[in-house]
Each structure stands twice: as C-alpha cells, then as structure tokens.
Protein backbone atom coordinates (compact mmCIF):
# COMPACT_ATOMS: atom_id res chain seq x y z
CA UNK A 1 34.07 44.94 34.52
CA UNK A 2 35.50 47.24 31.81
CA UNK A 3 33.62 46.90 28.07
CA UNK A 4 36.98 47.05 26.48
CA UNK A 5 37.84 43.81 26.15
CA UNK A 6 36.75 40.65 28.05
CA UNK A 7 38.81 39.34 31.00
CA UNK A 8 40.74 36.39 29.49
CA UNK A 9 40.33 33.35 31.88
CA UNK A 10 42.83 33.40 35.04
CA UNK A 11 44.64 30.40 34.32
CA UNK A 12 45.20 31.37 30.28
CA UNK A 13 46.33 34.14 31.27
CA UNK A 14 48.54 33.65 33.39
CA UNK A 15 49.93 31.08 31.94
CA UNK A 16 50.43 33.23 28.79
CA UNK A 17 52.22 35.89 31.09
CA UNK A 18 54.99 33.72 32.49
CA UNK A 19 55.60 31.75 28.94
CA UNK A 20 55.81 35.24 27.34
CA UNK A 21 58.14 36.30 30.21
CA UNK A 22 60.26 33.60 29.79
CA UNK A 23 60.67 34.00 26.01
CA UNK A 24 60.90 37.90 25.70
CA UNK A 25 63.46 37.72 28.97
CA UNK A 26 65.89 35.34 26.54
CA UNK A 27 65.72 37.61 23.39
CA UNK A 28 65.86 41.04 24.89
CA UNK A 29 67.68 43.73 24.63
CA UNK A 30 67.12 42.95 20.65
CA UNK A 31 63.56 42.16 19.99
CA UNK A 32 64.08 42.98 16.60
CA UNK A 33 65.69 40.13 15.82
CA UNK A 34 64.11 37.45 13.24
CA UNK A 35 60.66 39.84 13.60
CA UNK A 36 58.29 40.42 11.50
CA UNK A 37 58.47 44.12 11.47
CA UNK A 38 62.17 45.34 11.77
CA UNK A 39 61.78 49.10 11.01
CA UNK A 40 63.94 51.39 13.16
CA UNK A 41 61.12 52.79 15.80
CA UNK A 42 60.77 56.35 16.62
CA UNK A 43 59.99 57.10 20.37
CA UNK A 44 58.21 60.16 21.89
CA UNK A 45 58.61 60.79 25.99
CA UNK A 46 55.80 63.25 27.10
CA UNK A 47 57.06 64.03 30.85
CA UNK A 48 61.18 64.06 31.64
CA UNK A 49 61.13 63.53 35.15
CA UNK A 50 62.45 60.53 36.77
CA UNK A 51 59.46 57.95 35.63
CA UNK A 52 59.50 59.46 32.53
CA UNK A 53 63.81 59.33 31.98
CA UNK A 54 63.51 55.73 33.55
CA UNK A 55 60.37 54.54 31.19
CA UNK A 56 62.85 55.98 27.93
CA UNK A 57 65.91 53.99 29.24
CA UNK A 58 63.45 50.93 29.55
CA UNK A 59 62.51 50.88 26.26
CA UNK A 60 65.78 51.52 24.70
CA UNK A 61 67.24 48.83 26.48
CA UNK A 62 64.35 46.08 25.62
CA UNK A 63 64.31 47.35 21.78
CA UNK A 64 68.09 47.98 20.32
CA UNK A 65 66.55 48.96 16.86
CA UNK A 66 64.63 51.88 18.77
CA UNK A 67 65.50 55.19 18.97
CA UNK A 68 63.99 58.38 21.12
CA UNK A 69 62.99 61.18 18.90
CA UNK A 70 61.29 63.36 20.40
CA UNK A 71 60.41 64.77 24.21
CA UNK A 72 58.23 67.17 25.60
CA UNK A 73 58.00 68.74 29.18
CA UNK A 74 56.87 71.98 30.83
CA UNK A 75 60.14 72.51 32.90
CA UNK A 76 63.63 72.87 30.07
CA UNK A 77 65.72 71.50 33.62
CA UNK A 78 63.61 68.15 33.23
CA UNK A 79 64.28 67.81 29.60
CA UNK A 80 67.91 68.64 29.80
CA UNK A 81 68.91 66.76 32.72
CA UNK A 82 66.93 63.84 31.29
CA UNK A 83 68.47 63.92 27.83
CA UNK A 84 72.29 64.34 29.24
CA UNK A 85 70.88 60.86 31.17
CA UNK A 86 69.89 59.50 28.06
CA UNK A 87 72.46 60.17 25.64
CA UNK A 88 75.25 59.20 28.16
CA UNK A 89 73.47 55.25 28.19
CA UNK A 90 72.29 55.33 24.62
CA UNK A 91 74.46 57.91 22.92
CA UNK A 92 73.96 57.83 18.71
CA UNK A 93 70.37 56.03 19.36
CA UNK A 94 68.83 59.67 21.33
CA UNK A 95 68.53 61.99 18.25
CA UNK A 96 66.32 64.13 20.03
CA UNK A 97 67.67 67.62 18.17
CA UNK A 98 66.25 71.69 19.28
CA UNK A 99 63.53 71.34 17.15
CA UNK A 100 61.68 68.18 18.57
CA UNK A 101 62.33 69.19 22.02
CA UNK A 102 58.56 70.77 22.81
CA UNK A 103 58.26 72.57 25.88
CA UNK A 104 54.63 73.72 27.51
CA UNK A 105 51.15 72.44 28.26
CA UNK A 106 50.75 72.46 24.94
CA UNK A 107 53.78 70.28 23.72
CA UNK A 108 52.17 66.99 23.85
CA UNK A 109 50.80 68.08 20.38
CA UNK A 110 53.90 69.24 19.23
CA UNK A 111 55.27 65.84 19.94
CA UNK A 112 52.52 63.89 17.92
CA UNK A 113 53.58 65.55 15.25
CA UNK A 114 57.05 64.99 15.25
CA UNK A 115 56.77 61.08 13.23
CA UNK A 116 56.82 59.30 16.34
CA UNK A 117 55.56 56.09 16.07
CA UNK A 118 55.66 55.04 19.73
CA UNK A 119 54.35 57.65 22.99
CA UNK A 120 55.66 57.14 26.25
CA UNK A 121 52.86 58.87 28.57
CA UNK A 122 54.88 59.64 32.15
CA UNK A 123 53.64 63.04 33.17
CA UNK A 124 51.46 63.41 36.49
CA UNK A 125 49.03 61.31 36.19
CA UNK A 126 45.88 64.20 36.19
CA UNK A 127 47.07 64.64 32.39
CA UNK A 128 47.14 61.19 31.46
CA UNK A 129 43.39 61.14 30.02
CA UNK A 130 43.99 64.58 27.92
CA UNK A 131 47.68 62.91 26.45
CA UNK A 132 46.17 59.20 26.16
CA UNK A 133 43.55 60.30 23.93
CA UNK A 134 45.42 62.76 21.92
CA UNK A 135 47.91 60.16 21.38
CA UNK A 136 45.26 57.45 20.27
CA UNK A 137 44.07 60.04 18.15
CA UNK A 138 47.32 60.69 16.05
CA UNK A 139 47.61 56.58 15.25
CA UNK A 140 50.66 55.78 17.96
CA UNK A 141 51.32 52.88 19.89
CA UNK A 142 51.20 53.84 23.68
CA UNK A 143 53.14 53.08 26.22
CA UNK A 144 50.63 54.63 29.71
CA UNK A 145 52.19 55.08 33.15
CA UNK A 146 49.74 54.24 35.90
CA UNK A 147 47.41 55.15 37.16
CA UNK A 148 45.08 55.87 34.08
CA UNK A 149 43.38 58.93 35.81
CA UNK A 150 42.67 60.94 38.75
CA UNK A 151 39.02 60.49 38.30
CA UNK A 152 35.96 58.38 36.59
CA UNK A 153 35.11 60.78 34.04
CA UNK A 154 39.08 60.71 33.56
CA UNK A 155 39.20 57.17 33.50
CA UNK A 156 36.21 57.03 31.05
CA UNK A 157 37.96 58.86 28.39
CA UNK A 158 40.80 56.06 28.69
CA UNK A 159 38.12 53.50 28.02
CA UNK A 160 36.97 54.99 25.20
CA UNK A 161 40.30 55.73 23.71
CA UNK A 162 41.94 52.25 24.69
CA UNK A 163 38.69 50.72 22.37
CA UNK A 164 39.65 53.11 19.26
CA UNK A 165 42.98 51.88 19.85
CA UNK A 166 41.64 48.38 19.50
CA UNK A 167 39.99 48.66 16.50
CA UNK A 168 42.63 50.81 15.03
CA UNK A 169 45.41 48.26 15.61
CA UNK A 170 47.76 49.88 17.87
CA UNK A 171 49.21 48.96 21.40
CA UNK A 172 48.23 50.01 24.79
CA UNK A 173 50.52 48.55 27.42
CA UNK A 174 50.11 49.49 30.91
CA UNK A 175 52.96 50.88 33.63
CA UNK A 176 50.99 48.53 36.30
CA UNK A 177 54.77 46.87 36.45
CA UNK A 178 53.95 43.64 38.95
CA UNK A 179 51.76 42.09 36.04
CA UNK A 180 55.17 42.23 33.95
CA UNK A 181 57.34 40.29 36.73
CA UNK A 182 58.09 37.31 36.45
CA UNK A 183 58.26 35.99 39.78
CA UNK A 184 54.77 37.25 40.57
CA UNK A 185 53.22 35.32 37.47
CA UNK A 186 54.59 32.24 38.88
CA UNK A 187 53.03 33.50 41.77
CA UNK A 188 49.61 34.40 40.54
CA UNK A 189 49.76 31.11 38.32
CA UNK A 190 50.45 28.93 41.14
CA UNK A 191 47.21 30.41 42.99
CA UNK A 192 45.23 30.15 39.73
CA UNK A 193 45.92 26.37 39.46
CA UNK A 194 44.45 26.22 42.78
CA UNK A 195 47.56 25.54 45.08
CA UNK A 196 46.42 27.89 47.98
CA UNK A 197 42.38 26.56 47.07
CA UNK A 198 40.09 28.94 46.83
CA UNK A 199 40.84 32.32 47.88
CA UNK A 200 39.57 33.78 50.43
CA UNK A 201 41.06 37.09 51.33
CA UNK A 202 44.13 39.49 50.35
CA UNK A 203 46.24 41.40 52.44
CA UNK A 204 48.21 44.03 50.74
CA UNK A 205 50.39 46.45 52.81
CA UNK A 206 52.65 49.72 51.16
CA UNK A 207 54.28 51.08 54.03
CA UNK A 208 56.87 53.57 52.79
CA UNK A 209 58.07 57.18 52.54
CA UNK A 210 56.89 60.23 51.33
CA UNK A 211 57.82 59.92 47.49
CA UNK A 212 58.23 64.22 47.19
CA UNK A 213 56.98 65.95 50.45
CA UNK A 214 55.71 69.34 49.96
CA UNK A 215 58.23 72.41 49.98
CA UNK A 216 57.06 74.99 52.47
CA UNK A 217 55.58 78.22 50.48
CA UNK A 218 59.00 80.34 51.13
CA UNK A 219 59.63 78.12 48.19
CA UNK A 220 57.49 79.61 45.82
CA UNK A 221 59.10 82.05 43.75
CA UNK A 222 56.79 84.99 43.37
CA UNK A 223 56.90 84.54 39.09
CA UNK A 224 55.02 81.15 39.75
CA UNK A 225 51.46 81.04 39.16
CA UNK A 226 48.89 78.53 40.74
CA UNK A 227 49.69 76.01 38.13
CA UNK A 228 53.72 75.83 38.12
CA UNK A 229 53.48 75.53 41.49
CA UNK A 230 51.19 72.82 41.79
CA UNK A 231 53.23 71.08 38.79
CA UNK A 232 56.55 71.45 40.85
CA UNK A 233 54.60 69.58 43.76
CA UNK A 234 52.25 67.48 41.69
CA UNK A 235 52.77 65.04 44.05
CA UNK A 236 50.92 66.80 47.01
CA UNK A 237 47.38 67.83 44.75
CA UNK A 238 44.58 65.20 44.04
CA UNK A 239 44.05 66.76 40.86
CA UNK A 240 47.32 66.33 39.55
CA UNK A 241 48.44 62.40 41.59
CA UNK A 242 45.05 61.34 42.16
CA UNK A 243 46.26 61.15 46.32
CA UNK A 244 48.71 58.70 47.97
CA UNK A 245 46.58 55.95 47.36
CA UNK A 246 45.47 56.35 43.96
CA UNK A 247 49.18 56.91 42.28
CA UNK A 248 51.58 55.16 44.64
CA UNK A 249 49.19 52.26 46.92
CA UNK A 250 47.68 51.56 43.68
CA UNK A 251 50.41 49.00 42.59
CA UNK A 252 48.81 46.81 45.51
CA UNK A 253 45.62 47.76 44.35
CA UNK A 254 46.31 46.54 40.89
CA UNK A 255 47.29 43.02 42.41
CA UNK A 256 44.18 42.59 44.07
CA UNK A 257 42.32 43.14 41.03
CA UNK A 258 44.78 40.33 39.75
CA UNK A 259 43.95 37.93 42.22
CA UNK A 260 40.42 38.40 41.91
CA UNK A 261 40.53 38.23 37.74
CA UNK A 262 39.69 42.09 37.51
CA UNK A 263 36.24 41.26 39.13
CA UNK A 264 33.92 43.88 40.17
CA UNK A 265 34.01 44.15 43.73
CA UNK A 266 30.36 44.62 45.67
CA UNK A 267 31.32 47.52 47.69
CA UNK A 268 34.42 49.46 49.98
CA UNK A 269 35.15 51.02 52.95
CA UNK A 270 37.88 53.08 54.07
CA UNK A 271 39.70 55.20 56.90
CA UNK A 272 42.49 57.61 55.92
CA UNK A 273 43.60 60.80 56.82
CA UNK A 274 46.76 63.00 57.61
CA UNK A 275 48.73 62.77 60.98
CA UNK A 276 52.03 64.78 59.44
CA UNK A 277 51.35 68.13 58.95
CA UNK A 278 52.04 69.93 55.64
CA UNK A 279 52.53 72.75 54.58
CA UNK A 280 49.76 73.17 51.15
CA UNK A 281 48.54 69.90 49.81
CA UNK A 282 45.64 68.61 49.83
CA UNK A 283 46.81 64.62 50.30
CA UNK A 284 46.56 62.20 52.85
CA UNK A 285 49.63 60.39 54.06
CA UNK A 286 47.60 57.18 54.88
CA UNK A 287 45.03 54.65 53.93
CA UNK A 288 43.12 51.29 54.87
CA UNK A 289 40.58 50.15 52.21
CA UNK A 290 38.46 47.39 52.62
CA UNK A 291 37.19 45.78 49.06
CA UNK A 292 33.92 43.13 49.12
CA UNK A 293 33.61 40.78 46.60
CA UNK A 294 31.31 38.44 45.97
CA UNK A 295 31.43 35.39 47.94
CA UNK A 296 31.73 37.52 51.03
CA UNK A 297 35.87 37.75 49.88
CA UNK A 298 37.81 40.76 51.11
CA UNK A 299 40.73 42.34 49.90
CA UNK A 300 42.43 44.69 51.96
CA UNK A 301 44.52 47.41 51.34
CA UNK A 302 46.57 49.54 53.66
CA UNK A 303 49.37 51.96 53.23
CA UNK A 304 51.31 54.99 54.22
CA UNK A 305 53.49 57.64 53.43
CA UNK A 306 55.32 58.74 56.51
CA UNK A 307 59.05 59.06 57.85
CA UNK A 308 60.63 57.10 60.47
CA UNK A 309 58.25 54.48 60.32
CA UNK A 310 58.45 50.75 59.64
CA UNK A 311 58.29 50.33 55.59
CA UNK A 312 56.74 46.88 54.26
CA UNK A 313 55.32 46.21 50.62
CA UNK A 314 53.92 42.94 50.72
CA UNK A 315 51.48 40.37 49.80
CA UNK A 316 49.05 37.50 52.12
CA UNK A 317 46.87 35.77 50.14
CA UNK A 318 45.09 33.49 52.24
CA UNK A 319 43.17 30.70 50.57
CA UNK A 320 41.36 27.09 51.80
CA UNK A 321 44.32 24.81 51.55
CA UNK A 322 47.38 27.33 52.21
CA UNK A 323 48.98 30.98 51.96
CA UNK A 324 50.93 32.37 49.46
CA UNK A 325 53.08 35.25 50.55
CA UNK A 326 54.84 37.81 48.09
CA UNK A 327 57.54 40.79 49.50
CA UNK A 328 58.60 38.78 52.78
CA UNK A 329 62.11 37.60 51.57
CA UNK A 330 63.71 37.58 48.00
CA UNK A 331 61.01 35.57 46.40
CA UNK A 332 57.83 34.75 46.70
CA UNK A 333 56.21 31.59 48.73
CA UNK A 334 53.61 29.21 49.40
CA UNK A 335 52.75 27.28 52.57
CA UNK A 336 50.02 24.61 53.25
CA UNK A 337 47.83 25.33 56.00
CA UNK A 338 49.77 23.12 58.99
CA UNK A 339 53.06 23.09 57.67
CA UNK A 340 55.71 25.21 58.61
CA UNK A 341 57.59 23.67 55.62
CA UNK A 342 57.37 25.95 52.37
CA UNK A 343 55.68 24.36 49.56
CA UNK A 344 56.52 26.21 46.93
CA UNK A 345 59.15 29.36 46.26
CA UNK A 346 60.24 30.96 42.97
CA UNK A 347 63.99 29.95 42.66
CA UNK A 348 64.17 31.08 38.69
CA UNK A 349 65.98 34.00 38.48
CA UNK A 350 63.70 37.16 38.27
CA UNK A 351 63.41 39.50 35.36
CA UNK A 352 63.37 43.30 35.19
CA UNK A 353 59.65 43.97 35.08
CA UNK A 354 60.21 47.76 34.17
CA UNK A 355 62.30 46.92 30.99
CA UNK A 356 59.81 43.23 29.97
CA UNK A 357 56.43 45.49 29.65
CA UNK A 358 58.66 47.34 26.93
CA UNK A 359 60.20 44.43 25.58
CA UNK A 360 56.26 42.96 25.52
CA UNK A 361 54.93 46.15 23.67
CA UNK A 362 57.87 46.03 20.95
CA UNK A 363 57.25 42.49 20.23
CA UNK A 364 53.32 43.05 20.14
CA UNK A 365 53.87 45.62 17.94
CA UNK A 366 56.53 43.84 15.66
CA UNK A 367 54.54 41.03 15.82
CA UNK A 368 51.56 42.54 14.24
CA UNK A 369 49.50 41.62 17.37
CA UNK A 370 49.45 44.88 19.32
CA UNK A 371 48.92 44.36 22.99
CA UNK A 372 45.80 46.15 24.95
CA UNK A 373 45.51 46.57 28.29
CA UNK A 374 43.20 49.09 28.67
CA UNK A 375 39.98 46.83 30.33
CA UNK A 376 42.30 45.71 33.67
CA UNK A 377 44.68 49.40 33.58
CA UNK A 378 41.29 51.18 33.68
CA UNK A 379 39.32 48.83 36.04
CA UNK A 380 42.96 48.96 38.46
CA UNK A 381 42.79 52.80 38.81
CA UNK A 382 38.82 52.69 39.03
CA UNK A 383 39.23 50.14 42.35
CA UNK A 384 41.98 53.02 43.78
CA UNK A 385 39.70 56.25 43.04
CA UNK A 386 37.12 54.11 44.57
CA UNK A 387 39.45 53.14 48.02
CA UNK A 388 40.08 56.85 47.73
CA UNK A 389 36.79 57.94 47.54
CA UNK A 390 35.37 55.75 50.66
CA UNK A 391 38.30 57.11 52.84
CA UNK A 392 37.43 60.76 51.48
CA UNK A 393 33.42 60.46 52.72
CA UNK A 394 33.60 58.23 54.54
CA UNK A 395 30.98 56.61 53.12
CA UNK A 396 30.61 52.48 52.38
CA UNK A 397 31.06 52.92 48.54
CA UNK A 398 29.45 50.56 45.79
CA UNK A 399 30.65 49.65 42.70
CA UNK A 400 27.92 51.11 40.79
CA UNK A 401 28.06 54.43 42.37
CA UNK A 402 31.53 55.21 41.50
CA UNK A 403 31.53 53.72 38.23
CA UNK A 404 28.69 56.56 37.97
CA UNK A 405 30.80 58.96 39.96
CA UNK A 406 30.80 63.01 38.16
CA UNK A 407 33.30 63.83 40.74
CA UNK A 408 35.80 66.27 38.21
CA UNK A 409 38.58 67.13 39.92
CA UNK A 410 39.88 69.75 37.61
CA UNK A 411 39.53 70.97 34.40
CA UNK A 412 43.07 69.97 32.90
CA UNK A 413 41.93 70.50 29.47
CA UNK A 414 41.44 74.06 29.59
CA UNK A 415 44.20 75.21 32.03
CA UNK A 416 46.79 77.67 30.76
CA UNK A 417 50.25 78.15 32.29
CA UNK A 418 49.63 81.35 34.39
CA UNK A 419 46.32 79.72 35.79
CA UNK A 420 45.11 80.71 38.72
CA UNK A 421 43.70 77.43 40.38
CA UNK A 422 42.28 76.11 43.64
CA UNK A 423 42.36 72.73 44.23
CA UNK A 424 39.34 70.72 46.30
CA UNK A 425 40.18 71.64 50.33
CA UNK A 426 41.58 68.80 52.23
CA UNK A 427 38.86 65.91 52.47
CA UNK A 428 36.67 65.33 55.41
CA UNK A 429 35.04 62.02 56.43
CA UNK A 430 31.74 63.01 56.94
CA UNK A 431 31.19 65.69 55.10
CA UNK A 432 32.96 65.45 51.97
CA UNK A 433 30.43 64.57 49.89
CA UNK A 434 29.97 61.48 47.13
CA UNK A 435 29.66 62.92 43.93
C-alpha cells in the first residue's frame, strides 16, 4: 500500500463518501454558500480536449463563485474550440484573455504563473507526472485526471508530490469518477457492512469501442514531427495513454482496488494482445487480468476495444452470503445466494459523479480541509501498469516486482516539439521483457 496516507477503514469510509454525497449533491452548483472561504477561485485547464473542456464545465458548474483563468494546450484548435464551448455555458465567468492562453510543451509553466489558484491536469496521461509535480510545486490545489502515470517511476513522482501536497495544505482529488457516484457508494457500503459476506471474488468487464482509432499515415502531414504526431494519436502510444488497459479499463481497475480497501494484491496474470490491425500504434485492443489477493481472492479484469462487438461495463462481486451486481440495469443490486428475489437496489436518485468530485474539492478547499487522494489514485494506476505489464511478458507478476519496476517508457521531460521519437515496438508475450 501507498506511504501517502493510510487507507481509512472500509466502512468509515464509505460511509463518509455517501453522507458527503448526499450533502454536497443538495448544495451544489453554489458551494460557496455559508463557507468558510468565499474568495472568487481562479481555475487553470492544462489540456483542451474533450476531458479537459468537460473537467472545466464540471467545475464551473459545482462552484458558481469560480471562474477559469487560464488554459494551456499544444494544439490553438483545442483551445479555441474549447473556450467557444466554455464561454457559450459560462459566458462572463471564462475570462480566459490572449495573454493567459499558453500554447506548447512548455505552457504548463506559463499557466502556473498566471495566479491560478486551482489546476485542472487533463492532458494525455504520459505528462501527468511532469504537470502534477510542477503544479504541487507552484502551491495549487489539483484537480488529476486518471490514470496518475504511464509508468512506476511515473507514478512515483505522484507519490512524492501528492505527500508535499499534504504537508503543504493543498488538495489532490482524483478523476477515478466511480468513487464520486453515489449509487456505487451505496453499493460499496452495502458490501462493506457485510451484506454479500465476505468477498470472495470480482468480476469486472469494459467491453467497448475504440475511444480514437489510429489515422492511417496518409494522415500525417509531412510538417509533423515524431512528437505532434504521436500527440494527435496519443491514444494509440503506451508512452503517451499508458495502453487500453491502463487509461480506459482502469476505471474497473480502480473499483477492484475499492472492493478490496486498496490492498496489495499477491501477484497477476494476464493475456492480451491485438486481433484488429492498425495502422502505427503500439496498443493492444484487449485484455484479461487476473489479480491474487490474499486469502486466495481474485479479482478479474477483462476488457476490449473493438467494433461491432457486444459492449458491457459491469460489476459481479460475488461474496459468502450473496452477489452484488453494478452496470446490469439502471442501478445497482444485491441478491442472496438462493433467491431470485433482489435484496437490495439503489432507488435514490443518482448524482453526477463528474461534477460531485469538483463540488468535493471546492468544499475541501473552502473548508480548510483539503482533500488527498493521492495513496488509492496512485495505488489504482499501479494495479493497471501492473495488469498491463503481465499481459505485455507474459509473465505471473508480483507486487513487489512492479512496485520496483525501472521500466521508463519515455523521457517526457526532455522532449521538444520537433522530436524525433520511437516509441517501445508492439509488446510480445514471451519476450518482452520485465523491467
């Protein structure tokens, strides 16, 4: 488990979650109101593309007495097409002007210095380490899409960065989104008062499309170097996503660690591969991950990003007395073990779990109680790089080798637009190797 902070008991915490859902779903879209800290809060996006526009519009709508001040972005269509977004929903509260629109690899550190108080980190996720700790660095509050890295030694530097944010005083809240919905607290709470029993294994399925297929390389405009071109697919290059499984499946993967109270697990194995052909990319377009925890539990994670294929994004958690099942239906269930009758459902009605972890960072940080979540945002993405990783080698991976993993897969830090850059080949089970 992650030295950042230690794992608050299941039950607390859950418990916590839903109350605070409850009472921040009631007082939203003004937070602000009868607060202890009611100052007018300046918002920086770092990455305009459609998480990044849809993370700004969440946190305007769960603060009123916010305001987005700044943006940066390599690509001036992102910015403007997310800003005409923006100021057609929010209109006098964007006052994002020419001069605190940055543009470049570099404008990250234009933006920190712009007097933002809050950073909203939605950029591929290969960046995320470089921008989290810059942003720590400059004293902001920190709103961090997941996942938290591509990488260990990525996800290290969050570690490190979420602890100075600790002791500095200022927020970390995570873009894991289920832990923010309200219907899956209930969930999670009702399996952490024991309704199911013990648990004793998790099925987790994300069955879906490709999110942005490769283009073809008659695409690539011959002004492009390696880098804007990888950018303009980020989706398709481990270094930049972190693979299918590590950026997309890990939402799934985050739940397990839920269930499981952000345990270590003992050890995984994988399959995975690619059966569509692309064009460039080094990606697969499916996985099956198989986590051991202690106790001889299993968590099991399977997904896929192809067309024309049957699309599911669900939940089985088995335990000794019944089943609870999340993503079959509008709301999640429980059943006893020889009943067909359902025990339990969630009938409230459900939240917007995009919009709450804004509303929850806002009030943390009005409150004078900044949230962290860097310990169970860095131990998710550590459990995907690690489902990764076995399907990569395939290799039965422990916990303590890729918690020791040096596997870099690129140098982010030191890359310059008109980079030339080749990514890691396509991985092969067998002979990739486990670094």
């Amino acid at each position: 488990m992650n030295p950042i902070l230690p794992a608050s008991p299941r039950r607390q915490f859950l418990k916590a979650g839903a109350a605070a859902g409850v009472a921040a779903t009631v007082a939203f879209p003004n937070i602000s109101r009868g607060a202890d800290d009611s100052r007018r809060l300046k918002v920086g996006l770092i990455g305009c593309g459609g998480r990044g526009t849809g993370a700004a519009q969440d946190a305007m709508t769960a603060d009123s007495n916010v305001e987005l001040h700044a943006v940066a972005d390599v690509f001036p269509e992102s910015v403007s097409t997310s800003l005409r977004s923006l100021k057609e929903a929010f209109r006098d509260r964007v006052t994002v002007d020419e001069s605190r629109t940055f543009l470049g690899l570099d404008a990250y550190q234009k933006m920190l210095e712009s007097g933002v108080d809050v950073v909203l980190l939605a950029t591929p996720p290969g960046f995320r380490p470089l921008h989290f700790e810059a942003a720590v660095a400059a004293g902001k509050h920190v709103f961090c899409e997941k996942p938290t890295g591509v990488d260990i030694p990525g996800v290290k530097r969050i570690i490190a960065a979420a602890e100075k944010a600790k002791s500095q005083g200022t927020a970390v809240v995570s873009g894991f989104c289920w832990r923010r919905s309200a219907s899956r607290r209930a969930a999670f709470e009702q399996i952490a008062n024991g309704v199911i029993g013990d648990v004793t294994s998790y099925y987790a399925t994300y069955y879906t499309g490709p999110v942005k297929p490769m283009q073809p390389a008659s695409a690539r405009k011959a002004e492009w170097s390696d880098i804007e071109w990888q950018l303009r697919n980020w989706m398709n290059f481990s270094w930049l996503s972190g693979d299918s499984f590590v950026e997309q499946a890990v939402h799934s993967v985050d739940k397990v660690g839920w269930a499981f109270q952000d345990k270590d697990p003992i050890s995984c194995i994988a399959t995975g591969g690619r059966q569509v052909p692309a064009e460039g990319g080094n990606i697969y377009d499916h996985f099956s991950a198989i986590y051991e925890f202690p106790g001889g539990i299993f968590g099991h994670v399977a997904s896929r990003q192809q067309t024309k294929c049957d699309n599911e994004n669900a939940d089985y958690i088995r335990g000794t007395k019944g089943v609870c099942v999340i993503g079959k239906g509008s709301a999640p269930y429980i059943k006893l073990h020889g009943s067909d009758d359902t025990f339990w459902r969630y009938r409230e009605e459900d939240n917007q779990m995009y919009t709450q972890e804004h509303v929850e960072l806002f009030q943390s940080i009005r409150s004078g109680k900044p949230l962290n979540d860097g310990s169970w945002m860095t131990h998710s993405t550590m459990l995907g790089i690690m489902g990764r990783t076995a399907a990569y080698t395939g290799k039965r991976v422990t916990w303590d080798q890729i918690t020791n993993s040096n596997d870099d897969l690129a140098p982010e830090d030191s890359f310059k637009w008109d980079s030339s850059f080749t990514p890691t080949p396509m991985p092969q089970p067998g002979v990739t190797p486990l670094v």
